[in-house]
C-alpha atoms as a PDB file:
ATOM      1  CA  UNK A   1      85.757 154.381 147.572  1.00  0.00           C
ATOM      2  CA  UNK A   2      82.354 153.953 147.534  1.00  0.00           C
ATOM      3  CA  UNK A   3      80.133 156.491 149.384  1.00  0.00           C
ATOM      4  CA  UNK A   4      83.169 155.691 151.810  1.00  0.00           C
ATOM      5  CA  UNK A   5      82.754 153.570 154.557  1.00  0.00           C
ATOM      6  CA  UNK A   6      86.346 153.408 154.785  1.00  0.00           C
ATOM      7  CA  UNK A   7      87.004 157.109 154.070  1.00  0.00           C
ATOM      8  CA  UNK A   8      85.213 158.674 156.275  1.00  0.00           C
ATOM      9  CA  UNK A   9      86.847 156.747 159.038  1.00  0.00           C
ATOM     10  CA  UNK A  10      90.112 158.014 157.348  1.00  0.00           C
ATOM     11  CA  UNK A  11      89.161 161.296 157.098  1.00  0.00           C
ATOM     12  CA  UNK A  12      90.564 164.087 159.552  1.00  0.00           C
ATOM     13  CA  UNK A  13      93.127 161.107 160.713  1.00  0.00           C
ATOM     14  CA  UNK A  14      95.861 161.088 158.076  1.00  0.00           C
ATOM     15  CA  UNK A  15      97.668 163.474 156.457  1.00  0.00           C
ATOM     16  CA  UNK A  16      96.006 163.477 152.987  1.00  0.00           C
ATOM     17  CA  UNK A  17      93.292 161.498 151.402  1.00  0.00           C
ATOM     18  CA  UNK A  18      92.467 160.881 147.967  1.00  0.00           C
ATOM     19  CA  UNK A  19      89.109 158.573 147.419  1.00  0.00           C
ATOM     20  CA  UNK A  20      88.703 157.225 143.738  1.00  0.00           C
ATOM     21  CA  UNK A  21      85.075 155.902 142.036  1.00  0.00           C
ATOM     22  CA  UNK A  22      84.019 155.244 138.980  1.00  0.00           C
ATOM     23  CA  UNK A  23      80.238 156.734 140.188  1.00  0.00           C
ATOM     24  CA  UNK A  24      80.050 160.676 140.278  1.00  0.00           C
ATOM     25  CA  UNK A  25      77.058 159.958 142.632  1.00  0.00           C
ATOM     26  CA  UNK A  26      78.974 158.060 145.056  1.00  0.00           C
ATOM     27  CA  UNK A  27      81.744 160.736 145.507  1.00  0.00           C
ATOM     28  CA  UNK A  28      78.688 163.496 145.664  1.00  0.00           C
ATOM     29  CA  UNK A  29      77.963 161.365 148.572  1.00  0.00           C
ATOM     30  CA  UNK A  30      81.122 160.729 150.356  1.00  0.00           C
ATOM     31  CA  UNK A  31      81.486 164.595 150.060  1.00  0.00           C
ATOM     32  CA  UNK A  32      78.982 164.888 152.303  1.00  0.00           C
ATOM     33  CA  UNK A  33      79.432 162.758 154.482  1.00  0.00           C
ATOM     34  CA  UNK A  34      83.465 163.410 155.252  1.00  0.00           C
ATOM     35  CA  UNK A  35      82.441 167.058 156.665  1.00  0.00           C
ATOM     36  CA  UNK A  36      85.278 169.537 157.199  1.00  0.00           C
ATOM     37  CA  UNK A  37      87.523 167.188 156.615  1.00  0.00           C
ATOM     38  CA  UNK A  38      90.043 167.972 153.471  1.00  0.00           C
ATOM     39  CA  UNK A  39      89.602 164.868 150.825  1.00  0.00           C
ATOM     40  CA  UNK A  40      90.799 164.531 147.123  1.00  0.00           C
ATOM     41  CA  UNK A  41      87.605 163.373 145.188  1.00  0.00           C
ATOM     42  CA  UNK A  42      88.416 161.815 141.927  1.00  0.00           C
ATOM     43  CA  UNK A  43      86.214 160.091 139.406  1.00  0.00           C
ATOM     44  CA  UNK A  44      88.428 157.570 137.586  1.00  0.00           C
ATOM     45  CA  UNK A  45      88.795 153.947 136.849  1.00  0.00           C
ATOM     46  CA  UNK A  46      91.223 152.073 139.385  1.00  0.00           C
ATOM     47  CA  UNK A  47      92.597 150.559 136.624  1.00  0.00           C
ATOM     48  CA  UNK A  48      94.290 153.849 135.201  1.00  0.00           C
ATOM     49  CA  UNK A  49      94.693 156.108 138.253  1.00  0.00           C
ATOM     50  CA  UNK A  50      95.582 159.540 137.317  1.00  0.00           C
ATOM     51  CA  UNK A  51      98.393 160.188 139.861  1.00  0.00           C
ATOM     52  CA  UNK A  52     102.216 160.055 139.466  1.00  0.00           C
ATOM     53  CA  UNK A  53     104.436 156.856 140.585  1.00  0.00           C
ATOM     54  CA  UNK A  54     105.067 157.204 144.320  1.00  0.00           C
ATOM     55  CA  UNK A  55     102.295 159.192 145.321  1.00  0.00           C
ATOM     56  CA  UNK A  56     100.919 157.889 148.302  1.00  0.00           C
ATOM     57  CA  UNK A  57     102.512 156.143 151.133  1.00  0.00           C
ATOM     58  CA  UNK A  58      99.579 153.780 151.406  1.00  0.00           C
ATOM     59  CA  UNK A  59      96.636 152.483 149.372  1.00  0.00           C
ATOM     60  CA  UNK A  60      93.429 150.805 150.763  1.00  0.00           C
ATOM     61  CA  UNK A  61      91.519 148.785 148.563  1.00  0.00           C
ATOM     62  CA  UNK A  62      88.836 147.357 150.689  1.00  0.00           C
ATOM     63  CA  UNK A  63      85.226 145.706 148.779  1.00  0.00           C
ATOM     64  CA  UNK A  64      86.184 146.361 145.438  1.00  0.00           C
ATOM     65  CA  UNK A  65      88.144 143.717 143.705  1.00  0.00           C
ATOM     66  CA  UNK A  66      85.388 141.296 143.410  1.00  0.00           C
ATOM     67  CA  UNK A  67      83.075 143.756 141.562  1.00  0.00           C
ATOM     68  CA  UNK A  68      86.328 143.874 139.130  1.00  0.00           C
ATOM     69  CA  UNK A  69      85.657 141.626 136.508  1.00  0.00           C
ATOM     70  CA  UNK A  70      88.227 138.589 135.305  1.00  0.00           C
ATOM     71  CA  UNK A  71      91.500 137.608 136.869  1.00  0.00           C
ATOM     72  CA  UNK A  72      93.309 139.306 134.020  1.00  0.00           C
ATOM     73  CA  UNK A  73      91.467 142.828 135.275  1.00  0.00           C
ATOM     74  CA  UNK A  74      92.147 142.332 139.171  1.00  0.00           C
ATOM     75  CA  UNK A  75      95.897 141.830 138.168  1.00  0.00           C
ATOM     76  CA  UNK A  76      95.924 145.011 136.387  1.00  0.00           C
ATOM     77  CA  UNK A  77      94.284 147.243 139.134  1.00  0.00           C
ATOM     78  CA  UNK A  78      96.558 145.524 141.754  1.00  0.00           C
ATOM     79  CA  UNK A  79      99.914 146.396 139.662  1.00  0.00           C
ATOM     80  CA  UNK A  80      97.951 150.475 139.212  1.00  0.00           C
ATOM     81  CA  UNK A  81      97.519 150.361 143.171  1.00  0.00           C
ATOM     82  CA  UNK A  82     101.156 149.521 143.770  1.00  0.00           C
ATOM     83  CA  UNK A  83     102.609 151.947 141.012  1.00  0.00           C
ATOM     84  CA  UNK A  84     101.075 155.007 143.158  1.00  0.00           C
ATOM     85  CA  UNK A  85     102.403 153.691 145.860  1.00  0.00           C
END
């Protein structure tokens, strides 16, 4: 998620919202910067997300797959982002 560009358009306007980074700084950031607004803030690698099968109706992955290096890598977080939802 970033310091959530994307998130903090989200925020307030759907039902839940869980943002994922690798950077503990970054999410210290989007904290800030979503306000009232109720968001699930979770360090973690996008290649192992730590939710259940089926947890979200929707994932947005938007400016992150190109930082992921190799094909082989990009496959794998692709398959983790469908699993959850």
């Amino acid at each position: 998620c970033g310091t959530g560009l994307a998130a903090r358009r989200l925020a307030g306007r759907v039902g839940e919202l869980a943002c994922v980074d690798a950077s503990a700084r970054s999410l210290r950031r989007l904290a800030a910067a979503v306000g009232p607004h109720p968001v699930l803030l979770v360090r973690g690698d996008l290649s192992r997300l730590p939710f259940a099968d089926a947890s979200f109706d929707a994932v947005l992955c938007a400016n992150v797959l190109q930082q992921v290096p190799g094909a082989a890598a990009r496959r794998r977080v692709v398959a983790e982002l469908a699993r959850v939802a």
